[in-house]
PDB file of N, CA and C in Angstrom:
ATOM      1  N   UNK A   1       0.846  -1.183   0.000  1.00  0.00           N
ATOM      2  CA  UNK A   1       0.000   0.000   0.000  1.00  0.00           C
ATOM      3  C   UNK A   1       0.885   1.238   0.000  1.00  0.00           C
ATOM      4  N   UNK A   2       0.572   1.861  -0.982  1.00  0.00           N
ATOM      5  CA  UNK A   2       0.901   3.480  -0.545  1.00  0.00           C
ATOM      6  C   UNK A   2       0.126   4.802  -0.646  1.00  0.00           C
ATOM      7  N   UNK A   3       0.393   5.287   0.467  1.00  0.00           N
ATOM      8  CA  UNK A   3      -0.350   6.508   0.621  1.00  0.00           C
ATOM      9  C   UNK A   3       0.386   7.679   0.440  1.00  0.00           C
ATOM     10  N   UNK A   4      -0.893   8.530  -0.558  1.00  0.00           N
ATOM     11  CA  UNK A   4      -0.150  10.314  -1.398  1.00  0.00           C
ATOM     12  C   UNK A   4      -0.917  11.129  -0.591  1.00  0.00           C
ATOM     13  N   UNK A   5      -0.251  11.821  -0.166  1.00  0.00           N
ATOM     14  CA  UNK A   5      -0.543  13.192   0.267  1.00  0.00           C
ATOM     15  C   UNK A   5      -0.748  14.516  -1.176  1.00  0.00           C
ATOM     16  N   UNK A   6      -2.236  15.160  -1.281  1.00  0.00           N
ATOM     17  CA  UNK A   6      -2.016  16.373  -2.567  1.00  0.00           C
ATOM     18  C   UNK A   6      -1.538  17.447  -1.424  1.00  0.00           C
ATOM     19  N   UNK A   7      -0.254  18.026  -1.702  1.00  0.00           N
ATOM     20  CA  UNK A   7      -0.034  19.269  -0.731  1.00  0.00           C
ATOM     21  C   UNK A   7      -0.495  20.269  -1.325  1.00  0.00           C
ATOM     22  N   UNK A   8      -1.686  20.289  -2.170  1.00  0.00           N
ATOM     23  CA  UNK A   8      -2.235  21.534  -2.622  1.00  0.00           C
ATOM     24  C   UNK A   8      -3.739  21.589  -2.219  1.00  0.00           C
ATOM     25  N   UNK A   9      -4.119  20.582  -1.911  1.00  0.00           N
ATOM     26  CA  UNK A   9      -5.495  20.330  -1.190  1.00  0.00           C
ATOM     27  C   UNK A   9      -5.280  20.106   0.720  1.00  0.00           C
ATOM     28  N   UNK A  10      -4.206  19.735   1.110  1.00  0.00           N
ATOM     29  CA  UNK A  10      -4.031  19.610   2.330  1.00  0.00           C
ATOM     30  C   UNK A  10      -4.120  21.042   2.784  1.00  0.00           C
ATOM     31  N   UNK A  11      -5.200  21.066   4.326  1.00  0.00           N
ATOM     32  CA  UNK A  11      -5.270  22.344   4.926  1.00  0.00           C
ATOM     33  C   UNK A  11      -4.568  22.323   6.440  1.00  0.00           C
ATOM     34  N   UNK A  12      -3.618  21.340   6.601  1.00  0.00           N
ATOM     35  CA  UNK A  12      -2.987  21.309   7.584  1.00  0.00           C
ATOM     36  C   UNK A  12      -3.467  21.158   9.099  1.00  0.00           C
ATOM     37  N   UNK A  13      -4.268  20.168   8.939  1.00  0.00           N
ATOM     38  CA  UNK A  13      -5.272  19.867  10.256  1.00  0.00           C
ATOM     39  C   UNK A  13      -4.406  19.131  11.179  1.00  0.00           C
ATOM     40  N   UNK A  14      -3.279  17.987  10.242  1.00  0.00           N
ATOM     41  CA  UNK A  14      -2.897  17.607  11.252  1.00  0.00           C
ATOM     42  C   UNK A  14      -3.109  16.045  11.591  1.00  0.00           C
ATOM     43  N   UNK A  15      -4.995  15.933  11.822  1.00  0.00           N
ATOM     44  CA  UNK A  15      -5.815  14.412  11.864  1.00  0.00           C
ATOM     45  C   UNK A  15      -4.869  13.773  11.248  1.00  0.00           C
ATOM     46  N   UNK A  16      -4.241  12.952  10.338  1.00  0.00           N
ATOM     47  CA  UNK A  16      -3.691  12.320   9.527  1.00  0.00           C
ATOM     48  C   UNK A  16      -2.812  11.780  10.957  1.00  0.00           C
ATOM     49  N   UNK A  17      -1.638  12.960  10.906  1.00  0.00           N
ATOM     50  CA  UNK A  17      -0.749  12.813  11.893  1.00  0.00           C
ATOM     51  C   UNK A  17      -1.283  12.132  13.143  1.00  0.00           C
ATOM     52  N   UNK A  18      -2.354  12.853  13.640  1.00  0.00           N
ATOM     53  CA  UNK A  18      -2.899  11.872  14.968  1.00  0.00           C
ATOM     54  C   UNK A  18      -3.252  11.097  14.859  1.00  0.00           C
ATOM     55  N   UNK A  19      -3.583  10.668  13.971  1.00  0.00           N
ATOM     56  CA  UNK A  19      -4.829   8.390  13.738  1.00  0.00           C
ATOM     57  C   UNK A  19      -3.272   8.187  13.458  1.00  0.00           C
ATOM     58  N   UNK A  20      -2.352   8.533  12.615  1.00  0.00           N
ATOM     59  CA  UNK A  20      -1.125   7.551  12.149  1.00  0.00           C
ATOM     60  C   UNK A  20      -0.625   7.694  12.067  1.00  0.00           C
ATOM     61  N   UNK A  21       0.492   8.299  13.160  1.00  0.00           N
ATOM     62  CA  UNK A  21       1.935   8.909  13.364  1.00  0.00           C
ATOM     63  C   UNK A  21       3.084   7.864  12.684  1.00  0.00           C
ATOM     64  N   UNK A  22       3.101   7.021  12.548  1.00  0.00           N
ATOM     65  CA  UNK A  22       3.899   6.507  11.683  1.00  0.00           C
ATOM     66  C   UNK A  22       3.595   6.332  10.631  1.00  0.00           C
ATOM     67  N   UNK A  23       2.967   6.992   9.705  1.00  0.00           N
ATOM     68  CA  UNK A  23       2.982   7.126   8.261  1.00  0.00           C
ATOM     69  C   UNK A  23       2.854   8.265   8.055  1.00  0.00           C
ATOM     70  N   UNK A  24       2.100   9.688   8.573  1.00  0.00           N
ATOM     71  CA  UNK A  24       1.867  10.646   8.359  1.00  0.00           C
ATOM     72  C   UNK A  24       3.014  11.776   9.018  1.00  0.00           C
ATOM     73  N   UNK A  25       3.199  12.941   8.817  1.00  0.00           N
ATOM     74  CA  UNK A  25       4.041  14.097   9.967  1.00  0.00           C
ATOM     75  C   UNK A  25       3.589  15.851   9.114  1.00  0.00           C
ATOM     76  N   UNK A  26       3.856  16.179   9.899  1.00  0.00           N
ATOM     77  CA  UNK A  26       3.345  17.549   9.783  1.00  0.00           C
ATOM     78  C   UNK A  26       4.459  18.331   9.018  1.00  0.00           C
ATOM     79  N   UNK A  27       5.505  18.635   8.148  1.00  0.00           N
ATOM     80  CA  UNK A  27       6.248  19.917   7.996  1.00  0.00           C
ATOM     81  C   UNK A  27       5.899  21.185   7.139  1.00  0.00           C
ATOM     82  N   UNK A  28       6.239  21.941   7.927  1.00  0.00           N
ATOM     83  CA  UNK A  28       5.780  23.663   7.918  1.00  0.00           C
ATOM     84  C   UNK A  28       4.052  23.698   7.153  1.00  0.00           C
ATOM     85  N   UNK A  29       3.298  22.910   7.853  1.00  0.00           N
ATOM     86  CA  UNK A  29       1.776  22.816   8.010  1.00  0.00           C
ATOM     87  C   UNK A  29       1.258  22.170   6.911  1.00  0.00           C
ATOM     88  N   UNK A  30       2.155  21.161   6.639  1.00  0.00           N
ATOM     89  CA  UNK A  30       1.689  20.225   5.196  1.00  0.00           C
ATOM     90  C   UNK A  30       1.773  18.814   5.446  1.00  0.00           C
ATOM     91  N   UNK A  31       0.748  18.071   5.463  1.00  0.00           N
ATOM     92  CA  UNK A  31       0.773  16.645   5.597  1.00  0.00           C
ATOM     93  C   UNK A  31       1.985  15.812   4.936  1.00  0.00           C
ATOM     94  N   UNK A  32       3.053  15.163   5.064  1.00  0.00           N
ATOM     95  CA  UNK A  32       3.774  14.262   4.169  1.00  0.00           C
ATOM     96  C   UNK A  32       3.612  12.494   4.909  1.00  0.00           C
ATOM     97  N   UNK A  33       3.960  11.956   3.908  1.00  0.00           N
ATOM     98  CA  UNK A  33       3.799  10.620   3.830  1.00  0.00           C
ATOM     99  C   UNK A  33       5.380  10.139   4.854  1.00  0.00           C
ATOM    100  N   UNK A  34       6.014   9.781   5.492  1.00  0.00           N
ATOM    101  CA  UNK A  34       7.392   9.270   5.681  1.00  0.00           C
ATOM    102  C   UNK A  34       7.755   7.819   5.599  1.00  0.00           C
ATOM    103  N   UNK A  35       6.803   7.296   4.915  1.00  0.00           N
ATOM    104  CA  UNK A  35       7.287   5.568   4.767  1.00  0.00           C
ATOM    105  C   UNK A  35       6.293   5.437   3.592  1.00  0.00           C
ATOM    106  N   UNK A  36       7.686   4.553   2.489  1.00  0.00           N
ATOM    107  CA  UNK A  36       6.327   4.274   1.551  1.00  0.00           C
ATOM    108  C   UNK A  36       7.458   2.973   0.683  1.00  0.00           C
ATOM    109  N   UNK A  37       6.881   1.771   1.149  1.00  0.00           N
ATOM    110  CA  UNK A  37       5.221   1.525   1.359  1.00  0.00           C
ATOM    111  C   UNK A  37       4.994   1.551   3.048  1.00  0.00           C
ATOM    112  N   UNK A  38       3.626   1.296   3.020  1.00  0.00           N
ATOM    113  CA  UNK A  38       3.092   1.715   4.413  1.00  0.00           C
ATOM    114  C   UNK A  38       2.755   0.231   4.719  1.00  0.00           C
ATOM    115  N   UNK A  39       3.557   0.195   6.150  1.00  0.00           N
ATOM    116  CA  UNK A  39       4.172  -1.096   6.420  1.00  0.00           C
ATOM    117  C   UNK A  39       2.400  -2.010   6.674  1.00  0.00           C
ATOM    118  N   UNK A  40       2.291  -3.292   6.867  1.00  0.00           N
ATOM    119  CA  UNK A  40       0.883  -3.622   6.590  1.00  0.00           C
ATOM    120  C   UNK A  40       0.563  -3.565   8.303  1.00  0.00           C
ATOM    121  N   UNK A  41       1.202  -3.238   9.142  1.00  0.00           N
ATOM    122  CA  UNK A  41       0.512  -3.311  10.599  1.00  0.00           C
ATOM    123  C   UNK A  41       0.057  -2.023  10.462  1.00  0.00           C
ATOM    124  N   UNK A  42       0.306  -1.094   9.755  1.00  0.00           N
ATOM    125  CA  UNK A  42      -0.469   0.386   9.707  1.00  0.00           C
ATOM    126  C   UNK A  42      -1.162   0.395   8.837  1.00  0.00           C
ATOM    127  N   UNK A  43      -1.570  -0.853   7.737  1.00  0.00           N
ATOM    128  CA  UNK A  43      -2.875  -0.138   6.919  1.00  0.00           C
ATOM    129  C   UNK A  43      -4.089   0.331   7.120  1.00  0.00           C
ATOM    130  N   UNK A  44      -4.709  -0.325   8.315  1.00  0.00           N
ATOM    131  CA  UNK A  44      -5.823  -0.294   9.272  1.00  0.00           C
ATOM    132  C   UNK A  44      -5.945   1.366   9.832  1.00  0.00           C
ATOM    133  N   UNK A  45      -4.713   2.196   9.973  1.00  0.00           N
ATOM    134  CA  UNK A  45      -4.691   3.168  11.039  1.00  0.00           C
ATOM    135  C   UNK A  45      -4.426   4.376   9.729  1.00  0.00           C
ATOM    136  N   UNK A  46      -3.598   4.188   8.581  1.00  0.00           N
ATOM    137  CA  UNK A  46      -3.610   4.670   7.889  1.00  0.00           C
ATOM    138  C   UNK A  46      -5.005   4.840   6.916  1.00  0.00           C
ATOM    139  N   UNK A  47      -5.950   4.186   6.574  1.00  0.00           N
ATOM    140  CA  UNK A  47      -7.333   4.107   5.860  1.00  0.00           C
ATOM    141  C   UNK A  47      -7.851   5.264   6.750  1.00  0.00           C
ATOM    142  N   UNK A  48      -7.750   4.937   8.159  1.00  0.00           N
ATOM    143  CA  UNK A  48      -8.519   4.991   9.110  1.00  0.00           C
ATOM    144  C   UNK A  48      -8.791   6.964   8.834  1.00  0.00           C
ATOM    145  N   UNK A  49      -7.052   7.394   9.147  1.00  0.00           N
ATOM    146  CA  UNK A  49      -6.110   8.553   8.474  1.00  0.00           C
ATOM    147  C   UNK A  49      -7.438   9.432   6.827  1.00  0.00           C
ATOM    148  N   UNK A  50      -7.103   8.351   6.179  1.00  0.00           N
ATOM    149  CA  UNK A  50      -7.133   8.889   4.621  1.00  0.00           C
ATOM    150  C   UNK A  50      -8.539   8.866   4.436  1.00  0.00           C
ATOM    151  N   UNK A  51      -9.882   8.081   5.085  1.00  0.00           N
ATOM    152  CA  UNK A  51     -11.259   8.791   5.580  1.00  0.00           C
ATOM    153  C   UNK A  51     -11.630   9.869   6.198  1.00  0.00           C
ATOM    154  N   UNK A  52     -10.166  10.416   7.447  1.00  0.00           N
ATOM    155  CA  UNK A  52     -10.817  11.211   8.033  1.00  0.00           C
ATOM    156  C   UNK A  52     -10.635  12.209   7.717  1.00  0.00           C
ATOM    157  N   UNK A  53      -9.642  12.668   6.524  1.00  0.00           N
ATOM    158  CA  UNK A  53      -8.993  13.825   6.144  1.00  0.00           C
ATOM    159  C   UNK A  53     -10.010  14.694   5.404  1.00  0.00           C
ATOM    160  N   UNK A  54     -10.427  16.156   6.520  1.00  0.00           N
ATOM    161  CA  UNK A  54     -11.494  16.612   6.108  1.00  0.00           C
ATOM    162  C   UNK A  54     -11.697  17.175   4.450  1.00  0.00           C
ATOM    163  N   UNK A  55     -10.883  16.938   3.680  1.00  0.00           N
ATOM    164  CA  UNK A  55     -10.573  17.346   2.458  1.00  0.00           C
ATOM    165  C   UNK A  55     -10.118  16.548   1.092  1.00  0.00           C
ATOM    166  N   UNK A  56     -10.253  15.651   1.722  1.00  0.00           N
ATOM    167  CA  UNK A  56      -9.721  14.068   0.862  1.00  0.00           C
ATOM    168  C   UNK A  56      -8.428  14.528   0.292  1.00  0.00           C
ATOM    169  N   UNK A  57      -7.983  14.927   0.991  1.00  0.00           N
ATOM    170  CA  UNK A  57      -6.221  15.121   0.378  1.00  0.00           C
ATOM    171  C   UNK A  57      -5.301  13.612   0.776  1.00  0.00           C
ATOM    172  N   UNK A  58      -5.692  13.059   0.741  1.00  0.00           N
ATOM    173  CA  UNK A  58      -5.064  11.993   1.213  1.00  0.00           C
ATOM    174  C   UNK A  58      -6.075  10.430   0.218  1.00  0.00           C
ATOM    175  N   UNK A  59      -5.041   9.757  -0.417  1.00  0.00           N
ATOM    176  CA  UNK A  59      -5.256   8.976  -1.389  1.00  0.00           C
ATOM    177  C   UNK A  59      -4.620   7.555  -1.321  1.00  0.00           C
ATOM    178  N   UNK A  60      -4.976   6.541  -1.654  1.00  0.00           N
ATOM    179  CA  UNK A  60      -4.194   4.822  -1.369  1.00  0.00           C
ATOM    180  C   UNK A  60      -4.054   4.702  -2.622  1.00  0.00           C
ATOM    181  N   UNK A  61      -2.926   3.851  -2.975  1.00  0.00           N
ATOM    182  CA  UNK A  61      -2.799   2.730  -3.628  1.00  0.00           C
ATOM    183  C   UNK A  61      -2.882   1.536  -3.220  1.00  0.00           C
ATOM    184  N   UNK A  62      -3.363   0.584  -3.470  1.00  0.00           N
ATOM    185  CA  UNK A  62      -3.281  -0.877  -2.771  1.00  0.00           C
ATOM    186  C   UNK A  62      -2.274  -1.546  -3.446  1.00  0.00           C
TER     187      UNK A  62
END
């Protein structure tokens, strides 16, 4: 699985980062991805992530 961050639709909420600190991080108020692929004990927390993102800036590949 990998997960894209659009840093042109991201409004820097953050959520991402909190459901899935190990796939998601915050720099200078822009969602980025830091592991890819996204190891499979985080796909569950990462989905979880890429539903809640009030803006659907956040996208899977399976």
């Amino acid at each position: 699985m990998k997960a894209i961050v659009d840093e042109e639709t991201c409004i820097g909420c953050g959520l991402c980062e909190q459901i899935c600190p190990e796939v998601f991080e915050m720099v200078d108020d822009i969602a980025k991805v830091k592991i890819d692929p996204v190891p499979e004990e985080q796909h569950e927390s990462c989905r979880e992530a890429t539903d809640s993102c009030p803006v659907a800036a956040i996208t899977i590949e399976e």
